[in-house]
Protein backbone atom coordinates (compact mmCIF):
# COMPACT_ATOMS: atom_id res chain seq x y z
CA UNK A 1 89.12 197.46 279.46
CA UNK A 2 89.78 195.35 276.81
CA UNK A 3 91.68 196.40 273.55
CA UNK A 4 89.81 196.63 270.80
CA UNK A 5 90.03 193.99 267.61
CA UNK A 6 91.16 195.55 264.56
CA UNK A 7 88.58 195.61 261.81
CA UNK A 8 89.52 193.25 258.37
CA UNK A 9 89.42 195.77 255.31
CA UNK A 10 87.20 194.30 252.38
CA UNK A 11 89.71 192.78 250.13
CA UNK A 12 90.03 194.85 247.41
CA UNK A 13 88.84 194.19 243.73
CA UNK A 14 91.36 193.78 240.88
CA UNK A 15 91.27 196.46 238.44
CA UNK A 16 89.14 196.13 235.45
CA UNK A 17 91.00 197.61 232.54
CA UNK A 18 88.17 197.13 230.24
CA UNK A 19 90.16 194.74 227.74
CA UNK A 20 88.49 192.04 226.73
CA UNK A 21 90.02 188.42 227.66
CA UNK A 22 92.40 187.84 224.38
CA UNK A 23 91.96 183.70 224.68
CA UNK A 24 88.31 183.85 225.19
CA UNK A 25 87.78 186.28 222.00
CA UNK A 26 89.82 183.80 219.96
CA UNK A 27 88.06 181.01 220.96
CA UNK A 28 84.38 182.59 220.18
CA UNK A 29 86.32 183.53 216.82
CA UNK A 30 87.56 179.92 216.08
CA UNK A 31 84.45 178.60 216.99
CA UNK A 32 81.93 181.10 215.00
CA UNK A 33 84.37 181.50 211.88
CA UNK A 34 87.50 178.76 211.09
CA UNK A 35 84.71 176.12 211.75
CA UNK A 36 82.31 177.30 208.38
CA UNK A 37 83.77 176.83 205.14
CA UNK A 38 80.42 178.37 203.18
CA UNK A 39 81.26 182.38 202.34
CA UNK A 40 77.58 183.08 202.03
CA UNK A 41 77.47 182.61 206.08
CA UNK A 42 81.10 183.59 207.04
CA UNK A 43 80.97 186.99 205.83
CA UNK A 44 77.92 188.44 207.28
CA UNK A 45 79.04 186.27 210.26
CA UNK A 46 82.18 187.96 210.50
CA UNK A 47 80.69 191.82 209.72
CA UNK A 48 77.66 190.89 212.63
CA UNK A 49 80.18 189.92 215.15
CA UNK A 50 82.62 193.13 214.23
CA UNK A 51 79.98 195.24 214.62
CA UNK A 52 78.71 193.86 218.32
CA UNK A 53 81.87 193.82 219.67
CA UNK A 54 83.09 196.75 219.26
CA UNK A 55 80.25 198.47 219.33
CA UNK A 56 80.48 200.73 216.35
CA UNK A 57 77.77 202.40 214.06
CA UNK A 58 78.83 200.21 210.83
CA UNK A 59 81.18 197.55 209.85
CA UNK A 60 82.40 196.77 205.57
CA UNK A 61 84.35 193.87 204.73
CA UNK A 62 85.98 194.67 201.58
CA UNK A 63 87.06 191.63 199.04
CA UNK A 64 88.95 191.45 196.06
CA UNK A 65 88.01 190.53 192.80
CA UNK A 66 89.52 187.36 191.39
CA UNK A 67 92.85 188.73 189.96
CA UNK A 68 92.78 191.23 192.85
CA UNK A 69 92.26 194.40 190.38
CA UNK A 70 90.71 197.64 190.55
CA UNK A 71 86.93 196.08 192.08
CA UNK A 72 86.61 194.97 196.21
CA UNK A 73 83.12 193.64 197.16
CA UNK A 74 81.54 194.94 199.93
CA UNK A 75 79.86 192.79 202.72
CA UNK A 76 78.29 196.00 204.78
CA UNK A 77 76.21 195.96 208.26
CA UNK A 78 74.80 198.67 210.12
CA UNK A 79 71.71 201.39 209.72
CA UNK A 80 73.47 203.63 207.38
CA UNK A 81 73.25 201.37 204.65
CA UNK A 82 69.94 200.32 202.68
CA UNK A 83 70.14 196.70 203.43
CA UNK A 84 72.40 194.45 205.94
CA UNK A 85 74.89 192.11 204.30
CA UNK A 86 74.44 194.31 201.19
CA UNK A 87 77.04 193.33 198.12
CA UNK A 88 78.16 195.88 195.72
CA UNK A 89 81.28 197.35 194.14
CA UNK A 90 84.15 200.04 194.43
CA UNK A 91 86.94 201.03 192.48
CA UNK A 92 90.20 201.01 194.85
CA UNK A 93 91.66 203.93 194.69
CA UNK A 94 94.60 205.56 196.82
CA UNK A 95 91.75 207.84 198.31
CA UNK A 96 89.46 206.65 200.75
CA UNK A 97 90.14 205.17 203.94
CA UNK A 98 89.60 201.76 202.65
CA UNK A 99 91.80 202.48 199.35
CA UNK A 100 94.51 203.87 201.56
CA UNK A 101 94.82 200.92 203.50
CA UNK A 102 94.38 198.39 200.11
CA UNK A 103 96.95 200.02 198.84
CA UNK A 104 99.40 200.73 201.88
CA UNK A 105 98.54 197.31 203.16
CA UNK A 106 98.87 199.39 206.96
CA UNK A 107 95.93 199.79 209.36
CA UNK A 108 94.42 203.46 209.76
CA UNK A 109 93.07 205.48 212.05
CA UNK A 110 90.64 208.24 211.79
CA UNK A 111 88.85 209.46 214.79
CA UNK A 112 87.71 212.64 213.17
CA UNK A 113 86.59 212.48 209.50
CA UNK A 114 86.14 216.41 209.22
CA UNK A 115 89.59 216.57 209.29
CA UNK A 116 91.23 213.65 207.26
CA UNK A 117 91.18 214.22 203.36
CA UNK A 118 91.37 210.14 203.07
CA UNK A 119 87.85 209.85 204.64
CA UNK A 120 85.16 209.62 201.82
CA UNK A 121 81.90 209.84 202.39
CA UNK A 122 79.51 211.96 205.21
CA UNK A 123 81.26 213.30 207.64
CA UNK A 124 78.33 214.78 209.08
CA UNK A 125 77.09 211.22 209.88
CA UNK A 126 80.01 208.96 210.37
CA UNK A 127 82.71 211.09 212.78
CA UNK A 128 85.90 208.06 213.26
CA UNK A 129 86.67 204.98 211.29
CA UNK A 130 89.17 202.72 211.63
CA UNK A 131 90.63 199.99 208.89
CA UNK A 132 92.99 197.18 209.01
CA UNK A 133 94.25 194.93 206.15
CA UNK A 134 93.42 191.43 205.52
CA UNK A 135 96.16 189.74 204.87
CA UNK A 136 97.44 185.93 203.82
CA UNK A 137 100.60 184.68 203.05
CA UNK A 138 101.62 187.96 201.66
CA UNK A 139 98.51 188.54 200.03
CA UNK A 140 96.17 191.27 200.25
CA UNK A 141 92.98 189.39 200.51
CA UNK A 142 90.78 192.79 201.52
CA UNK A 143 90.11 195.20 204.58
CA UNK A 144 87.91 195.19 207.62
CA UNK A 145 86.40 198.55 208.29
CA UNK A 146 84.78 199.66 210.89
CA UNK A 147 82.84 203.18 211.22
CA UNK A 148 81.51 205.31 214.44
CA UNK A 149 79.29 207.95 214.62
CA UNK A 150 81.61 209.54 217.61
CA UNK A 151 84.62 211.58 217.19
CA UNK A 152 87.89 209.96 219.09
CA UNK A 153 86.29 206.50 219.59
CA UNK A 154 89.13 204.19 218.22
CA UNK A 155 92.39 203.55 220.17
CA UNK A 156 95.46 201.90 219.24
CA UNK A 157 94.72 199.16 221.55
CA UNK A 158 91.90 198.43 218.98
CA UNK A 159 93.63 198.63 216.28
CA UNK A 160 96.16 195.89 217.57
CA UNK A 161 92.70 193.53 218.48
CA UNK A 162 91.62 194.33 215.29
CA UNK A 163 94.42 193.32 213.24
CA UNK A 164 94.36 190.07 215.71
CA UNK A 165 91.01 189.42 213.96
CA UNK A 166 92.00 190.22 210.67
CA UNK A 167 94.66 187.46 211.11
CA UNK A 168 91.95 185.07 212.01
CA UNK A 169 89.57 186.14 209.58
CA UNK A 170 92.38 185.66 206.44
CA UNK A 171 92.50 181.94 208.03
CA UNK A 172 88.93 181.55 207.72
CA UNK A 173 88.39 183.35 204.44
CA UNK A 174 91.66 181.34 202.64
CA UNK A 175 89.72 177.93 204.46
CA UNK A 176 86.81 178.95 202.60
CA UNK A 177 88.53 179.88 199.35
CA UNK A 178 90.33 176.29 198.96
CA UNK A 179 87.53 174.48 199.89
CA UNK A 180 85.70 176.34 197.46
CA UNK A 181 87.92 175.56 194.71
CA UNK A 182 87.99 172.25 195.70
CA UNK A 183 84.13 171.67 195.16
CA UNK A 184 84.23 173.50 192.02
CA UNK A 185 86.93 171.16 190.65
CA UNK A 186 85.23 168.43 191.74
CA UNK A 187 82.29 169.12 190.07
CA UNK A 188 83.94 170.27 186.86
CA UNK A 189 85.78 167.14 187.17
CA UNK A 190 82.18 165.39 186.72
CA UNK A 191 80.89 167.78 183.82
CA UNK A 192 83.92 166.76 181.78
CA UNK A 193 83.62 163.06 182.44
CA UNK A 194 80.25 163.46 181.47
CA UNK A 195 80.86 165.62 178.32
CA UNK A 196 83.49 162.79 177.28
CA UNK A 197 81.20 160.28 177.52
CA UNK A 198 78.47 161.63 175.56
CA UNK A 199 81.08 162.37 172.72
CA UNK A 200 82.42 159.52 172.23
CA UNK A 201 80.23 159.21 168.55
CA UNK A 202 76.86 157.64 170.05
CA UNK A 203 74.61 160.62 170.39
CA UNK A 204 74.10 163.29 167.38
CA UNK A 205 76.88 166.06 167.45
CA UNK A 206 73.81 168.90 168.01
CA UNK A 207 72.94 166.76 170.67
CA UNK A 208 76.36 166.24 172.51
CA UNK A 209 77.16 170.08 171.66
CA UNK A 210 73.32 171.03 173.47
CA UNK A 211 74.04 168.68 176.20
CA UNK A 212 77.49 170.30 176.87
CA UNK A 213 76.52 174.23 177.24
CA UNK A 214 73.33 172.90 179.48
CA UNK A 215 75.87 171.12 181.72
CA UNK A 216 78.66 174.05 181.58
CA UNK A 217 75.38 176.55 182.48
CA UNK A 218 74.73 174.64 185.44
CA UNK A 219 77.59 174.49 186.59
CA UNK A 220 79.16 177.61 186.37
CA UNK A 221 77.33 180.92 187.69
CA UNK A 222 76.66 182.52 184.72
CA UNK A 223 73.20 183.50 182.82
CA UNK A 224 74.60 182.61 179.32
CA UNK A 225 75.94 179.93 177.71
CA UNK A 226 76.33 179.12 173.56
CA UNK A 227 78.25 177.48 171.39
CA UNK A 228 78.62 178.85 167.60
CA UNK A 229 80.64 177.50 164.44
CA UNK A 230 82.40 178.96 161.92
CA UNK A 231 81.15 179.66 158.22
CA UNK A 232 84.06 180.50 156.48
CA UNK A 233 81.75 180.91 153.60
CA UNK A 234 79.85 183.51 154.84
CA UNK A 235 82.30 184.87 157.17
CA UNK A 236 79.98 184.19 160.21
CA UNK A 237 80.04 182.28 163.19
CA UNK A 238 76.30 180.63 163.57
CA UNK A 239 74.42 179.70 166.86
CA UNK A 240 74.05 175.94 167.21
CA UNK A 241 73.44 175.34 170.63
CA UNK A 242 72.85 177.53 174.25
CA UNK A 243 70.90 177.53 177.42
CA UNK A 244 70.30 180.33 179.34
CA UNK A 245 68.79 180.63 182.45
CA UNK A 246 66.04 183.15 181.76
CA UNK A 247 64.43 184.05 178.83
CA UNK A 248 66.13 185.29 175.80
CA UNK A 249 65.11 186.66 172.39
CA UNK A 250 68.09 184.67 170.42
CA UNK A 251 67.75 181.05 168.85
CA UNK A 252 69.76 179.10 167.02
CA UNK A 253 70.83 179.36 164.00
CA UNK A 254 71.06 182.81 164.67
CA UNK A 255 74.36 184.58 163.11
CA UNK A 256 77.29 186.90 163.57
CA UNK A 257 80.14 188.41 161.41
CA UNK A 258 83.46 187.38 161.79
CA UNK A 259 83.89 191.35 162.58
CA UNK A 260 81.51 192.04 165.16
CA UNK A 261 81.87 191.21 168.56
CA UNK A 262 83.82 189.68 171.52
CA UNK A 263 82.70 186.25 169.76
CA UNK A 264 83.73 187.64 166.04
CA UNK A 265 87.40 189.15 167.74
CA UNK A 266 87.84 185.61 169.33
CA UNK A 267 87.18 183.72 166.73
CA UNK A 268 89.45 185.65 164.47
CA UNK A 269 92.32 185.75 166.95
CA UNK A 270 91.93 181.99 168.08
CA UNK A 271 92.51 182.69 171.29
CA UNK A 272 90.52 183.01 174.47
CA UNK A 273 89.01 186.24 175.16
CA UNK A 274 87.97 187.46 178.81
CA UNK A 275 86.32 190.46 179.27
CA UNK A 276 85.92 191.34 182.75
CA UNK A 277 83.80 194.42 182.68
CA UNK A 278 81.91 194.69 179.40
CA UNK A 279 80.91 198.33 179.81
CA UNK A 280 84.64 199.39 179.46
CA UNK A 281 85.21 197.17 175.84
CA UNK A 282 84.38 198.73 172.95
CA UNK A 283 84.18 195.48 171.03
CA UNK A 284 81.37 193.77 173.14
CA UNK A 285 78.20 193.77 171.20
CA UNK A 286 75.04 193.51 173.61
CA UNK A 287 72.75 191.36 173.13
CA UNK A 288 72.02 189.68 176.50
CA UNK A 289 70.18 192.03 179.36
CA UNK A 290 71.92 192.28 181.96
CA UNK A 291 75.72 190.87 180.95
CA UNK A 292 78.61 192.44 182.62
CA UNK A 293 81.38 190.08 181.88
CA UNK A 294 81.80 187.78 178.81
CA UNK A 295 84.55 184.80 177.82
CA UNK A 296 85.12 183.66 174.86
CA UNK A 297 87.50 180.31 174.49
CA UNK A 298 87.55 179.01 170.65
CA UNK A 299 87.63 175.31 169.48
CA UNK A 300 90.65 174.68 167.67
CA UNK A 301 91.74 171.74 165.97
CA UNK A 302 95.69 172.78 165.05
CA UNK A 303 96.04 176.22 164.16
CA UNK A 304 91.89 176.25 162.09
CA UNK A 305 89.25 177.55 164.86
CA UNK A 306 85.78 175.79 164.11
CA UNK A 307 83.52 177.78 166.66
CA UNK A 308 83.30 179.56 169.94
CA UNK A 309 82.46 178.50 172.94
CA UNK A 310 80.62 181.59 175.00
CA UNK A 311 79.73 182.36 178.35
CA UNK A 312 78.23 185.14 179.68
CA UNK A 313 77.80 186.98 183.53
CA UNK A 314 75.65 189.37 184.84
CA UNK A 315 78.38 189.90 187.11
CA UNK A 316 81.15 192.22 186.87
CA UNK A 317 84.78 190.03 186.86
CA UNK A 318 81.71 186.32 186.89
CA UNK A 319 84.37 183.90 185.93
CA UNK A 320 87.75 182.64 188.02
CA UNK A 321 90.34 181.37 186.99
CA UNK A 322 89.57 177.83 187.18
CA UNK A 323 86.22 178.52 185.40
CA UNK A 324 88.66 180.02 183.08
CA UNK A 325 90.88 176.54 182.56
CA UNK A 326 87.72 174.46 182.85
CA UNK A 327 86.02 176.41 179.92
CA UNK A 328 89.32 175.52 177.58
CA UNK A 329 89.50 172.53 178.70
CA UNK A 330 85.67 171.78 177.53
CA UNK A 331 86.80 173.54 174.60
CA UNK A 332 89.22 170.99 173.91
CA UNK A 333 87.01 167.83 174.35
CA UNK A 334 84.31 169.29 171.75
CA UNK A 335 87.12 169.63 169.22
CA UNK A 336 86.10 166.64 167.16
CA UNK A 337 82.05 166.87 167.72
CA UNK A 338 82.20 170.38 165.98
CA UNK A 339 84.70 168.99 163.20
CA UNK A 340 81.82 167.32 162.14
CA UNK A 341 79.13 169.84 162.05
CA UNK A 342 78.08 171.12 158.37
CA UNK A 343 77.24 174.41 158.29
CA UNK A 344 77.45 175.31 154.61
CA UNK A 345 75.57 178.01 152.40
CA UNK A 346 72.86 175.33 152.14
CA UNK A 347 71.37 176.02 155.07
CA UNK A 348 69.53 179.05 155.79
CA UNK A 349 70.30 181.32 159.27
CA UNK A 350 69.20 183.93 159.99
CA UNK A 351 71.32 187.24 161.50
CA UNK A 352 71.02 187.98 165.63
CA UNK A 353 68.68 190.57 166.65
């Protein structure tokens, strides 16, 4: 009788522990985000892959403002909200899940928002979130957010992956940011070669001062843009050139008092006035629809302001920082075309509406 030959056991599988391959995920990640420098595609890029992956009810990306104040933008995905890749704003606040995290620069979890006093919002339809900062260089650059309509649905494992994505979405959002700067300074670079040229005494100063405020409002992304001179006279600063890009019930010659106004303040101070929010200054006079932030920068020659040069948002926080400089800088170069202007009690203007 012959022995019998021992059967081979199938060789066993290796243990899936449901993690997903780290260097693969970073790959996809380089790939999809550190290779687009345009924000209008990385962020819903980044929020649309969040939201896949992890397979949640709703992902926010939360930005700062410019100076990195009390306003985050929102870049939202998912059915509880009116509209993917919606934009709009929130105060941060130490409450919230979101503020918390802004403010504690920590990740946080909370897998059941019944019982979490940080969670704002309905509890009833979102049961876990979980948020991570973004973070650059030491800089708080906003928070990823993700939301679940189960209870106990976040581990620690994901917050670690998702703070490994936050990492690689700061690299792609600070790529984005410098080149973004970049292009802007290149362009204003441009406007104020062109500005220089067209003042150097050829051309009319109504025309050089028209042709400046049409190149500053299409360059910068603002509605509003005017330029008014003093009339010590009168006491008023008068409208002599603006474009706007939709239509408006102001024209020049149009007037102000020194008194009234972020324009009036500016002028009288001689110094550049930003206002960031223009429902929280009492001094902003409206006159615009629609305007949510204003800057005023005046033209100076030596310590005597001729004019103001005005822009105007319908955006809260519209203008940078190197908007800002650029705007002064104009400021500067149409100096001696406004020292020429006469506006005397000769002419006849007529006050704004």
């Amino acid at each position: 009788m012959k022995a019998r030959k021992p059967t081979k056991k199938p060789a066993r599988k290796p243990k899936t522990t449901g993690r997903p391959d780290l260097a693969a995920l970073l790959l996809e990640i380089n790939r999809r985000w550190l290779s687009c420098l345009d924000p209008a595609v990385l962020l819903p890029e980044i929020v649309s892959f969040m939201r896949t992956f992890f397979r949640v009810s709703d992902v926010t990306l939360l930005m700062l403002d410019h100076e990195g104040r009390e306003f985050v933008q929102h870049l939202a995905s998912g059915p509880h909200y009116n509209k993917l890749d919606r934009k709009f704003f929130q105060r941060i606040r130490t409450e919230g899940v979101t503020g918390w995290v802004a403010s504690h620069r920590k990740p946080l979890i909370v897998n059941d928002t019944t019982k979490d006093k940080r969670y704002v919002g309905d509890s009833t339809v979102i049961k876990a979130e979980l948020a991570v900062p973004v973070m650059a260089e030491g800089r708080l650059l906003g928070v990823l957010n993700l939301e679940s309509s189960k209870k106990n649905c976040f581990s620690k494992d994901q917050v670690k992956l998702l703070e490994i994505m936050a990492a690689q979405c700061a690299i792609a959002l600070r790529n984005a940011e410098i080149y973004e700067i970049e292009r802007r300074r290149a362009q204003q670079c441009e406007a104020l070669y062109h500005i220089s040229r067209i003042g150097g005494g050829v051309l009319p100063a109504m025309t050089v001062l028209q042709r400046a405020v049409e190149v500053i409002n299409g360059l910068l992304d603002c509605f509003y843009v005017g330029l008014f001179h003093g009339d010590y006279d009168r006491e008023e600063v008068v409208l002599v050139a603006q474009r706007a890009k939709g239509e408006i019930d102001i024209v020049p010659g149009a007037t102000q008092k020194f008194s009234v106004g972020v324009i009036g303040y500016a002028f009288r101070l001689g110094e550049t006035v930003h206002v960031r929010d223009v429902a929280k200054n009492e001094t902003y006079v409206a006159r615009i629809p629609g305007v949510q932030s204003e800057i005023c920068v005046p033209i100076r020659i030596g310590d005597r302001c001729l004019g103001i040069l005005d822009a105007q948002s319908q955006k809260v926080d519209g203008f940078a920082p190197d908007e800002i400089m650029f705007l002064e800088t104009v400021s500067r170069f149409l100096a001696p075309v406004s020292s020429t202007l006469e506006v005397g009690t000769n002419r006849t203007w007529s006050p704004m509406p």
